[in-house]
N, C-alpha and C. Protein backbone atom coordinates (compact mmCIF):
# COMPACT_ATOMS: atom_id res chain seq x y z
N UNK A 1 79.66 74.86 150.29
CA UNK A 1 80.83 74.44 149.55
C UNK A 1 81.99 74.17 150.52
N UNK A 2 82.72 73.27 150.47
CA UNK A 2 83.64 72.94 150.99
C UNK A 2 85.00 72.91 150.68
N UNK A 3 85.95 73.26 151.31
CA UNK A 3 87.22 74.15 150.87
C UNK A 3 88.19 73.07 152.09
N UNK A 4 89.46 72.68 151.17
CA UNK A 4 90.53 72.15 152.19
C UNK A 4 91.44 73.05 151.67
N UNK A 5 92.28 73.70 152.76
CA UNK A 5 93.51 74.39 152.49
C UNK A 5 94.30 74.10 153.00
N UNK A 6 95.38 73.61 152.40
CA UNK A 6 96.70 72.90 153.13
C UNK A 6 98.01 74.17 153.24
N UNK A 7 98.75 73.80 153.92
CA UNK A 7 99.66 74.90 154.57
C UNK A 7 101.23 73.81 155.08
N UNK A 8 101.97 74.73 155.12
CA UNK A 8 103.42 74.01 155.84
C UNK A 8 104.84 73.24 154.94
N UNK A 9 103.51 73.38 153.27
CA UNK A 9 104.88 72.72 152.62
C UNK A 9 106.49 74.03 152.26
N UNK A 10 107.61 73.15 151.76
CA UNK A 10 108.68 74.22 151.40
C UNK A 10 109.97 72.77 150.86
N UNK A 11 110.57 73.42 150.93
CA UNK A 11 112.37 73.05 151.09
C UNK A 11 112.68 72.55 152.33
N UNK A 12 113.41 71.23 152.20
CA UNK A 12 114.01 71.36 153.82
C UNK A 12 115.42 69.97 153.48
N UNK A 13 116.13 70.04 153.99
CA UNK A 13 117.39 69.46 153.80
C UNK A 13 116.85 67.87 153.86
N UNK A 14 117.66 66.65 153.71
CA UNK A 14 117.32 65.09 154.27
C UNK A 14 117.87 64.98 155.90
N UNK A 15 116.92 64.73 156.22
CA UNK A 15 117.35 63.94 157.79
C UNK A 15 116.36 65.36 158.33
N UNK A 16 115.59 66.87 157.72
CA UNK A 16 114.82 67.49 158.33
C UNK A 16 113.43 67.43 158.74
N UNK A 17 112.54 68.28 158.73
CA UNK A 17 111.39 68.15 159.59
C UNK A 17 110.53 69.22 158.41
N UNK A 18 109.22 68.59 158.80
CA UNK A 18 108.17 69.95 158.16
C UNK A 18 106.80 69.45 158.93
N UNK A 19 106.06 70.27 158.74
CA UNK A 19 104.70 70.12 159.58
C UNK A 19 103.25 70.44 158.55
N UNK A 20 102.94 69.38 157.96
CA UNK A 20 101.66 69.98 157.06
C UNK A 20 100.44 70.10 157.94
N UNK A 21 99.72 71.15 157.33
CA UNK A 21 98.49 71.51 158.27
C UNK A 21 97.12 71.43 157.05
N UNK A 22 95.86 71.21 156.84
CA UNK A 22 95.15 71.42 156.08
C UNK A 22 93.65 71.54 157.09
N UNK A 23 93.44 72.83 156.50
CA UNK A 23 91.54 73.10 157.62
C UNK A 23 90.90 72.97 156.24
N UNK A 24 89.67 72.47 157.05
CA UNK A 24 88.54 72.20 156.13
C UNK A 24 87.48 73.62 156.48
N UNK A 25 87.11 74.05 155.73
CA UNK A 25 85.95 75.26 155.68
C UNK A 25 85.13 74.99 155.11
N UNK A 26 83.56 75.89 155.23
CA UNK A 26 81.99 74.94 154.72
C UNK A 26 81.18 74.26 155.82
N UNK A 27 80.17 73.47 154.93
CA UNK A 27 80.07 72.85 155.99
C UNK A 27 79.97 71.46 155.85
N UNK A 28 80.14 70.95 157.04
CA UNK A 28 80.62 69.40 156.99
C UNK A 28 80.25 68.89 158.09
N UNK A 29 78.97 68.39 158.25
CA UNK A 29 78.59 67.68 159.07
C UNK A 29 79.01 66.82 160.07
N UNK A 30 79.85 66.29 159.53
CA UNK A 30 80.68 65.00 160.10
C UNK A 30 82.09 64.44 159.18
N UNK A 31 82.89 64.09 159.57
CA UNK A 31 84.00 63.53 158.91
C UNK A 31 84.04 62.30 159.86
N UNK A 32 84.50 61.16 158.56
CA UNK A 32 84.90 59.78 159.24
C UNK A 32 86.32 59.31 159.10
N UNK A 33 86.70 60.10 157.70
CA UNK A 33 87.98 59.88 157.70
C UNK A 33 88.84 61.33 157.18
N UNK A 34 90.15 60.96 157.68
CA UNK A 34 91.09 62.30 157.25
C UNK A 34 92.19 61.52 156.76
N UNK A 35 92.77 61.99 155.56
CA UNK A 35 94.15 61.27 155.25
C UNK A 35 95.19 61.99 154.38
N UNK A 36 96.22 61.95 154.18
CA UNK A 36 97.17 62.47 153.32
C UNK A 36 97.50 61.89 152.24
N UNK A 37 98.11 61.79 151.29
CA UNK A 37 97.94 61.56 149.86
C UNK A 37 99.33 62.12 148.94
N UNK A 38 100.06 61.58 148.30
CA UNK A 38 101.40 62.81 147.94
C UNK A 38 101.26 61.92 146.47
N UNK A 39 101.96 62.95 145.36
CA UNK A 39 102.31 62.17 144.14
C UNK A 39 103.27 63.09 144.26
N UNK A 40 104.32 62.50 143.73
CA UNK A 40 105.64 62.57 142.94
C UNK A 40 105.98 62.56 141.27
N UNK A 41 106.56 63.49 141.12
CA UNK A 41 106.61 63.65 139.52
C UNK A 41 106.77 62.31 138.29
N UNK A 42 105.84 62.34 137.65
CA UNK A 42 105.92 61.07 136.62
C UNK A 42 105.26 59.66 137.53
N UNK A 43 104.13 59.78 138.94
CA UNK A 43 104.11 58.60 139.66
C UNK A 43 102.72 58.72 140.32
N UNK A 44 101.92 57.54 140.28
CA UNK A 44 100.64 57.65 140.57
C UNK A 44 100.34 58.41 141.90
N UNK A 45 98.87 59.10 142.54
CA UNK A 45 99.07 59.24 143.70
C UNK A 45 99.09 58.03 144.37
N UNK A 46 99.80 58.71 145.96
CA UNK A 46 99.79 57.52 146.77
C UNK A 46 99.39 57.67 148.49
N UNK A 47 98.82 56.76 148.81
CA UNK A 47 98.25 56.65 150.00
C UNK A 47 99.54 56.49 151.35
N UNK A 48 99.53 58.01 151.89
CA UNK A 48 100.90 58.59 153.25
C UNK A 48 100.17 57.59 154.53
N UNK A 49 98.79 58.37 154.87
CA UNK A 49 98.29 58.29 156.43
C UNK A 49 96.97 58.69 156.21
N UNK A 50 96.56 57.95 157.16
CA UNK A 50 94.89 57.87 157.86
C UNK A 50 94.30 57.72 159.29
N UNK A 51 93.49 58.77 159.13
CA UNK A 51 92.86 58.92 160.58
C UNK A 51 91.42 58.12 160.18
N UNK A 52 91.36 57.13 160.98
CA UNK A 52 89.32 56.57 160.91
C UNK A 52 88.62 57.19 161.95
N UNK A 53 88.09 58.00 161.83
CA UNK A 53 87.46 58.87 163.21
C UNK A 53 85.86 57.57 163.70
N UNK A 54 86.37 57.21 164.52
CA UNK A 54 85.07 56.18 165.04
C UNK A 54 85.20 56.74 167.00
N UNK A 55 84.81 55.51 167.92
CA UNK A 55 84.70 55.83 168.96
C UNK A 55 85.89 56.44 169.48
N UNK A 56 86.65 55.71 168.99
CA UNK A 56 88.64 56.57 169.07
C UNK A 56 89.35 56.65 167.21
N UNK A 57 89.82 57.35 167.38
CA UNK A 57 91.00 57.25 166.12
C UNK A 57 91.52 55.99 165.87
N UNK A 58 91.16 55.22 164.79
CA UNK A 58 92.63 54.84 164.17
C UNK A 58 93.12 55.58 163.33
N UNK A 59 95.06 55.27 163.50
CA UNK A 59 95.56 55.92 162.31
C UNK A 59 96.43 54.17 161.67
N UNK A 60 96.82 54.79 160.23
CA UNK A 60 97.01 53.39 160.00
C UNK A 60 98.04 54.48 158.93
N UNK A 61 99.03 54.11 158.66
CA UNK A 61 100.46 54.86 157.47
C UNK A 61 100.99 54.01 156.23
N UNK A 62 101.69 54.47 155.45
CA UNK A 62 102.22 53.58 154.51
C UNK A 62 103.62 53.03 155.38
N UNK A 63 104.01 51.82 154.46
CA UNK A 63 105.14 51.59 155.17
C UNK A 63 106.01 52.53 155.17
N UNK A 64 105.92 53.11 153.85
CA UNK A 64 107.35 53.96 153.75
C UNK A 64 107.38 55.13 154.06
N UNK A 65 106.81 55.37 155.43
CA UNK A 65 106.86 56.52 155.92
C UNK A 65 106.82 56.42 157.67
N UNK A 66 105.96 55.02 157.71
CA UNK A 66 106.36 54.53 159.45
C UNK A 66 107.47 54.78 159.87
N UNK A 67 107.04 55.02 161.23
CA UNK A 67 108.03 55.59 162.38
C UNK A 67 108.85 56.97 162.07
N UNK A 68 108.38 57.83 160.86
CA UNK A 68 108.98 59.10 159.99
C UNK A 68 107.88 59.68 160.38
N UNK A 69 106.23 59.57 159.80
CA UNK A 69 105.64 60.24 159.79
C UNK A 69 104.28 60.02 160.68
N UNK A 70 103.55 61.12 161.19
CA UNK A 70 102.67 60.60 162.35
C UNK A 70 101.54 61.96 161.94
N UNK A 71 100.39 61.55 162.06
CA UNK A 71 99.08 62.13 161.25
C UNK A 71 98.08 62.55 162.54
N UNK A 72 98.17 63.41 162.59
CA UNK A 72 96.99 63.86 163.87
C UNK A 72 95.25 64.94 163.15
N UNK A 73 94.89 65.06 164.08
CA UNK A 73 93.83 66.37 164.33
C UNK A 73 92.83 66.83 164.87
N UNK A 74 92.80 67.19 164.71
CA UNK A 74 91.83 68.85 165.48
C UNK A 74 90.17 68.71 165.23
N UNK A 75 89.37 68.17 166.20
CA UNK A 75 88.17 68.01 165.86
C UNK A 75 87.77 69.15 165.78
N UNK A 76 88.32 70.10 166.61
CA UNK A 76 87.18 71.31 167.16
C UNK A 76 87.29 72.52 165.05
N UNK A 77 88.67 72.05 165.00
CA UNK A 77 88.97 73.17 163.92
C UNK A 77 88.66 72.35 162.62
N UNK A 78 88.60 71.46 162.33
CA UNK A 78 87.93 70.35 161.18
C UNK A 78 89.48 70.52 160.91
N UNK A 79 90.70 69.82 161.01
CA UNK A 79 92.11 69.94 160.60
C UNK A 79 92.67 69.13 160.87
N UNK A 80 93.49 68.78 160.16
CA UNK A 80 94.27 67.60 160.11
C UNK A 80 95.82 67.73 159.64
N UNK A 81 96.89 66.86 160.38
CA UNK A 81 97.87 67.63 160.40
C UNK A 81 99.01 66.53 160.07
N UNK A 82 100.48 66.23 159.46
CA UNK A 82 101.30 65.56 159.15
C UNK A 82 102.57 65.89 159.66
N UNK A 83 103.07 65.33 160.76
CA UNK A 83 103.97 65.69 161.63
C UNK A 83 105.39 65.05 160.44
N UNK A 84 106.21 65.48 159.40
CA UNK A 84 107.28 64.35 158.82
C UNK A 84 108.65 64.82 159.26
N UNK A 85 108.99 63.65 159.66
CA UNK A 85 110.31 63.86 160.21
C UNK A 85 111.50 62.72 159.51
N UNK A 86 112.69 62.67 159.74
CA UNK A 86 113.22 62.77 159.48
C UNK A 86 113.48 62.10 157.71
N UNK A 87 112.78 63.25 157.13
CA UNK A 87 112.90 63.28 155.77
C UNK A 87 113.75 63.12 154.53
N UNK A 88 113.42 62.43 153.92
CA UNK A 88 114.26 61.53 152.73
C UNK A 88 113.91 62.10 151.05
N UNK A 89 114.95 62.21 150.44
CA UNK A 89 114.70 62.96 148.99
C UNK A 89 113.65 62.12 148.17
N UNK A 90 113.29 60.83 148.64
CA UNK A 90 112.09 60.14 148.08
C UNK A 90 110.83 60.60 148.83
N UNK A 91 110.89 61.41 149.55
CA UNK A 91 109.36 62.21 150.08
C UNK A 91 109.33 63.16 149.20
N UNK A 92 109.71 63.80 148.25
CA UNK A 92 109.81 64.81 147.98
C UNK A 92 108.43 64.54 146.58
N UNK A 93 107.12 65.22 146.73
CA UNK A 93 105.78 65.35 146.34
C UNK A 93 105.54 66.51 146.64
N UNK A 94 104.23 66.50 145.76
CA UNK A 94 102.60 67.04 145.73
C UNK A 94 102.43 66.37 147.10
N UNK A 95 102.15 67.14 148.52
CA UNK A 95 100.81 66.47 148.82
C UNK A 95 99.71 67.00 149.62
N UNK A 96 98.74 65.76 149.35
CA UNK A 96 97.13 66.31 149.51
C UNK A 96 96.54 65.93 150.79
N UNK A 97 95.90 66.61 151.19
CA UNK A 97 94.73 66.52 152.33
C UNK A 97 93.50 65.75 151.60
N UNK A 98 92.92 64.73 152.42
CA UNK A 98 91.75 63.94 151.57
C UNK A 98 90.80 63.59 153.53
N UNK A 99 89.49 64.44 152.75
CA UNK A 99 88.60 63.93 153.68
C UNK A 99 87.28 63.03 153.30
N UNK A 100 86.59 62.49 154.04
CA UNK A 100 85.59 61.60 153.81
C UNK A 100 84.37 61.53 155.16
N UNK A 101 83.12 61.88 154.79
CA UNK A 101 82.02 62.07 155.22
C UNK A 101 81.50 60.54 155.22
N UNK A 102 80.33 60.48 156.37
CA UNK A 102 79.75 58.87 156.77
C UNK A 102 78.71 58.94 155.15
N UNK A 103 78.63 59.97 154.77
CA UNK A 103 77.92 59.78 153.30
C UNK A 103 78.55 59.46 152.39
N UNK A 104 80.01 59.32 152.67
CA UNK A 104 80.67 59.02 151.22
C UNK A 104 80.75 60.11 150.26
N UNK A 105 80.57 61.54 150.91
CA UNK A 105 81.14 62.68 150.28
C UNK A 105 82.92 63.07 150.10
N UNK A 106 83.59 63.33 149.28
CA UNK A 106 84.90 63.00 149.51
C UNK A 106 85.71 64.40 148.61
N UNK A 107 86.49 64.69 149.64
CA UNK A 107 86.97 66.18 148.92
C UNK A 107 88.56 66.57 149.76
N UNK A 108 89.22 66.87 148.43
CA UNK A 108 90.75 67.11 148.39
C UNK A 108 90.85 68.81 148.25
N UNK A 109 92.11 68.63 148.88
CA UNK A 109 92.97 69.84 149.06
C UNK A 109 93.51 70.00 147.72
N UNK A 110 94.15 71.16 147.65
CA UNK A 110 94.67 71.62 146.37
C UNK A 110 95.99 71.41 146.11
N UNK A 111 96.81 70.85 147.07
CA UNK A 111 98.06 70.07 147.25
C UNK A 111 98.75 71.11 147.58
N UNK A 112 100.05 70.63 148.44
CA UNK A 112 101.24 71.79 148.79
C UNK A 112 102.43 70.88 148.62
N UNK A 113 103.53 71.49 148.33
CA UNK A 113 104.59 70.77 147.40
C UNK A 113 105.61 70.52 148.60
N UNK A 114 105.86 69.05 148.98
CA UNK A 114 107.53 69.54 149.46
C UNK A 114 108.69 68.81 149.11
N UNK A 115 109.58 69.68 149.20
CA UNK A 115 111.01 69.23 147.96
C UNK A 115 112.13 69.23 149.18
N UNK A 116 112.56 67.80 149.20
CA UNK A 116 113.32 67.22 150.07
C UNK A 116 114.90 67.49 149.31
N UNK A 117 115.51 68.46 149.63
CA UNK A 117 116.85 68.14 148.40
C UNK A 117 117.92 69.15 149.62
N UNK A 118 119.52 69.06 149.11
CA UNK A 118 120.53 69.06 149.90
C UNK A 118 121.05 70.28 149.09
C-alpha cells in the first residue's frame, strides 16, 4: 500500500515563504512523475508543478506560480518538495502531492492547507 504524506503547510503573511515536503511510503517501484496540485475553496483542482523523472528531470510549472515557485526531489527518500516563495493571498489552497508510476499507477496525498492572509 502506498501512502503520500505531505508536511510544511500553515499561515504565512503575502510577500512570505513556506516549504511543502510530501514522502511517499510502500512500495513503489519506480516513479516517472511527481507533481503538486492545490484547489482553492469553491474552484476546480489545479495543476502547480511537475517533475518528469526520465534521463534528467524535467520540471515544467503553471504560469501563475513561475519564477515564485520551484519543485524539487529526493530520489533516495521517494519525496518531493515545493520551495513557494514570495507568496500571494491567491495561493492560498488545499495542496496535494500527486505521483505517477511507468504503469500508470497514480496516487495522492491527503492535502495540507496553506492560507496566505495578512
Amino acid at each position: 500500500q502506498v501512502q503520500l504524506v505531505e508536511s510544511g503547510g500553515g499561515l504565512v503573511q503575502p510577500g512570505g515563504s513556506l516549504r511543502l515536503s510530501c514522502a511517499a511510503s510502500g512500495t513503489i517501484a519506480s516513479i516517472n512523475v511527481m507533481a503538486w496540485y492545490r484547489q482553492a475553496p469553491g474552484k476546480q483542482r489545479e495543476f502547480v508543478a511537475r517533475i518528469t523523472i526520465t534521463s534528467v528531470d524535467n520540471t515544467n510549472s503553471a504560469d501563475s506560480v513561475k519564477g515564485r515557485f520551484t519543485i524539487s526531489r529526493d530520489n533516495a527518500k521517494n519525496a518531493v518538495y515545493l520551495q513557494m516563495n514570495s507568496l500571494k493571498p491567491e495561493d492560498t489552497a488545499v495542496y496535494y502531492c500527486y505521483i505517477q508510476t511507468p504503469r500508470w499507477e497514480t496516487y495522492w496525498g491527503q492535502g495540507t492547507q496553506v492560507t496566505v492572509s495578512s
